[in-house]
Protein backbone atom coordinates (compact mmCIF):
# COMPACT_ATOMS: atom_id res chain seq x y z
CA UNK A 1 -9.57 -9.21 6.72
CA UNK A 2 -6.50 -7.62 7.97
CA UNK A 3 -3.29 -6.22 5.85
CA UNK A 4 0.01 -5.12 6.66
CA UNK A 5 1.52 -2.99 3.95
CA UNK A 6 5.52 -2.66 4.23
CA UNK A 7 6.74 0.61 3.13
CA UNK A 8 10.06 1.75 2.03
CA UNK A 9 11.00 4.24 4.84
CA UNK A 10 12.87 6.86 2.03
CA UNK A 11 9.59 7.70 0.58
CA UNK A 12 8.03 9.34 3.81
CA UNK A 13 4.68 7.44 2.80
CA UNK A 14 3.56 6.31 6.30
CA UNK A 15 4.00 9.82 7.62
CA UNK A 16 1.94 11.15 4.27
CA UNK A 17 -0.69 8.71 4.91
CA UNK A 18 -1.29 10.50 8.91
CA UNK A 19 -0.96 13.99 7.57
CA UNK A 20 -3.96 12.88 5.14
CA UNK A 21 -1.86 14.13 2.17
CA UNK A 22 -1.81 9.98 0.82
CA UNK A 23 -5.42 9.03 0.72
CA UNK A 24 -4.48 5.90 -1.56
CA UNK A 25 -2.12 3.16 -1.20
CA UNK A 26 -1.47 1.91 -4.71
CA UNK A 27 0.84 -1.18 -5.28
CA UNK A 28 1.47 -2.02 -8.95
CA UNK A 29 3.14 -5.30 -10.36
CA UNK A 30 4.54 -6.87 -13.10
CA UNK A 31 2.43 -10.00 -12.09
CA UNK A 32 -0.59 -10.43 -10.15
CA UNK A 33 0.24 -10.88 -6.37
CA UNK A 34 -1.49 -9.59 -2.94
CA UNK A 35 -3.33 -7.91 -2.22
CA UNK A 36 -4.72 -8.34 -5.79
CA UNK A 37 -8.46 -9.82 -5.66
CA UNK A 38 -8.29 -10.21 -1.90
CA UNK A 39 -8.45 -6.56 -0.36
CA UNK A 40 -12.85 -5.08 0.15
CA UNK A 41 -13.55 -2.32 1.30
CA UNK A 42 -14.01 -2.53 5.38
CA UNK A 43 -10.48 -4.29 5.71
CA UNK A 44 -7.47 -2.54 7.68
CA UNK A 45 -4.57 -2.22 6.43
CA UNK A 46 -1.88 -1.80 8.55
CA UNK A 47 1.41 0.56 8.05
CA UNK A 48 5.02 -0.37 8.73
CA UNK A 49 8.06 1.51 7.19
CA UNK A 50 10.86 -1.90 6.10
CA UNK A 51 12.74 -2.81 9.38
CA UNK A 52 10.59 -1.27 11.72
CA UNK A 53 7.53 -1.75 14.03
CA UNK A 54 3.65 -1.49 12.23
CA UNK A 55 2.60 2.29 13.23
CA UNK A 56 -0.76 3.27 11.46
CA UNK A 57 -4.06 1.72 11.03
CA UNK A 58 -6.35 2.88 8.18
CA UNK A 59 -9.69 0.85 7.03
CA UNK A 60 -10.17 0.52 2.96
CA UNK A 61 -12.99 3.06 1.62
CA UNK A 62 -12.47 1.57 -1.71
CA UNK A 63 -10.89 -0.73 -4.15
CA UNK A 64 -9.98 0.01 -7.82
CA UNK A 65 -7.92 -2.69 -10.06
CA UNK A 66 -6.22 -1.86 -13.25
CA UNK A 67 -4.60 -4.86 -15.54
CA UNK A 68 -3.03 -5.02 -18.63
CA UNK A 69 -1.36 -1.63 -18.30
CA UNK A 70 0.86 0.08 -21.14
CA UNK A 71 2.91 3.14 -20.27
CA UNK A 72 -0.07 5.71 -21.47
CA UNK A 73 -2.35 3.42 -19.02
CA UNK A 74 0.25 4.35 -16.00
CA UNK A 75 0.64 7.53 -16.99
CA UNK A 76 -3.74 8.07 -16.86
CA UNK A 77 -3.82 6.26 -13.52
CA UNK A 78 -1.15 8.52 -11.95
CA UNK A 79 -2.32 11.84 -13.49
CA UNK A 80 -5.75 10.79 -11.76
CA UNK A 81 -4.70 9.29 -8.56
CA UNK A 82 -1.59 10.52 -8.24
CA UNK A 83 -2.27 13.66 -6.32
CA UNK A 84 -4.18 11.24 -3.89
CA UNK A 85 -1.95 8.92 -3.94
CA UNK A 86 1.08 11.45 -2.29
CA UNK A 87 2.87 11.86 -4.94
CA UNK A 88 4.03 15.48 -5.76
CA UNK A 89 3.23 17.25 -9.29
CA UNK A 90 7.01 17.19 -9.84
CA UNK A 91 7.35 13.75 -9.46
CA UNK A 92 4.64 11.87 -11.69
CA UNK A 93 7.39 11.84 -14.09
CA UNK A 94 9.60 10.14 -12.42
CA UNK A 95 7.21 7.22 -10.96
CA UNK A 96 5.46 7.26 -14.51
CA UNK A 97 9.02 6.17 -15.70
CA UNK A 98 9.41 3.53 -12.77
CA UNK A 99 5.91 2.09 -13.17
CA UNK A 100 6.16 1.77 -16.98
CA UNK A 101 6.80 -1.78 -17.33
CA UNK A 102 4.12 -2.97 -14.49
CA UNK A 103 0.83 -4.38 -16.22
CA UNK A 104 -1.36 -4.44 -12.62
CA UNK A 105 -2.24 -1.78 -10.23
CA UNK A 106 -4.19 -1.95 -7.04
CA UNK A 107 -5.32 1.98 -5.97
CA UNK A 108 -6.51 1.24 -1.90
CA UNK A 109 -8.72 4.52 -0.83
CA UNK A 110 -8.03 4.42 2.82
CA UNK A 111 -10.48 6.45 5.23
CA UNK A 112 -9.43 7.30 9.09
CA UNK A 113 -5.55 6.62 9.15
CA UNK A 114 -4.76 6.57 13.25
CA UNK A 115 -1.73 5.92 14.58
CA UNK A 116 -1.17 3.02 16.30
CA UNK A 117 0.95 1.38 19.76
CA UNK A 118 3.76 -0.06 17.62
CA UNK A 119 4.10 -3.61 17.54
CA UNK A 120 6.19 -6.07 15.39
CA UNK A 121 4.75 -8.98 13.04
CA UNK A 122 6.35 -12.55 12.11
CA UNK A 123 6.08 -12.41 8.30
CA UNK A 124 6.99 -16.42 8.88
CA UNK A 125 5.60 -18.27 6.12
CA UNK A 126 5.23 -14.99 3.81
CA UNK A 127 8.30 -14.70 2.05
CA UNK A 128 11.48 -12.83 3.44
CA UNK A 129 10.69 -10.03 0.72
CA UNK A 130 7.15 -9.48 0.83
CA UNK A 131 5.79 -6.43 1.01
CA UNK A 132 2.42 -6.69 1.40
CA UNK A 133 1.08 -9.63 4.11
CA UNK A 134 -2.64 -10.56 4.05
CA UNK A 135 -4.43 -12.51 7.36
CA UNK A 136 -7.76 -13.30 9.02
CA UNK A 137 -6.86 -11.42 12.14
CA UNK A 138 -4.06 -9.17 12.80
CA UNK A 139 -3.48 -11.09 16.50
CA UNK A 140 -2.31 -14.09 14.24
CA UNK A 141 1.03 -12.86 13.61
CA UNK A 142 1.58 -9.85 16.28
CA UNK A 143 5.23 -10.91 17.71
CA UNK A 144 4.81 -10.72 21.76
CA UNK A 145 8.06 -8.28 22.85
């Protein structure tokens, strides 16, 4: 199966992910939503910073799911995976405070991140806001330029 993870473009996280210094792509949530109990290892996952064209192309290594979270369970995750994850010493803080309330994580170990032509996607029939689009085949919602 193929994923397209949207990225907020602030956070520098696509560029992490090439440089090798994000190894995981974690995505928590107050509820559970995809990729949750969809994403296997052997997917891609594709990488597009909010507004702009898909850039990077990394396959899943491995899957870890975390429910029922409190603020200590956020706060084990991160200080485990958040190294891997790109996130800087000096910030675990910080995303320990934004994550506190979420009760589901999804940690995605990603193996040979490439870039990629760009292209652009139709996220028709996803929702406007989604951030995280799951399909058969990537060809199924490439937009032709």
């Amino acid at each position: 199966m193929d994923h397209v993870a949207i990225m907020k473009k602030s956070w520098g996280l696509t560029e992490k992910i090439l440089s090798g210094q994000k190894k995981i792509e974690s995505r928590w949530y107050k509820n559970k939503c995809r990729p949750w109990g969809i994403i296997k290892p052997g997917d891609r996952v594709y990488f597009k910073n909010s507004g702009e064209s898909v850039m990077v192309e990394a396959k899943v290594r491995k899957v870890l799911q975390f429910e029922n979270l409190s603020p200590k369970k956020v706060r084990d995750i991160l200080d485990k995976y958040g190294e891997a994850d790109g996130i800087e010493r000096t910030e675990m803080l910080k995303f320990a405070k934004m994550f506190k309330d979420k009760k589901y994580c999804i940690l995605i170990f990603l193996k040979n991140p490439v870039p990629i032509k760009p292209f652009v996607i139709d996220k028709t029939g996803f929702g406007a806001m989604s951030a995280w689009v799951s399909v058969g085949n990537i060809n199924n919602i490439k937009k032709d330029k």
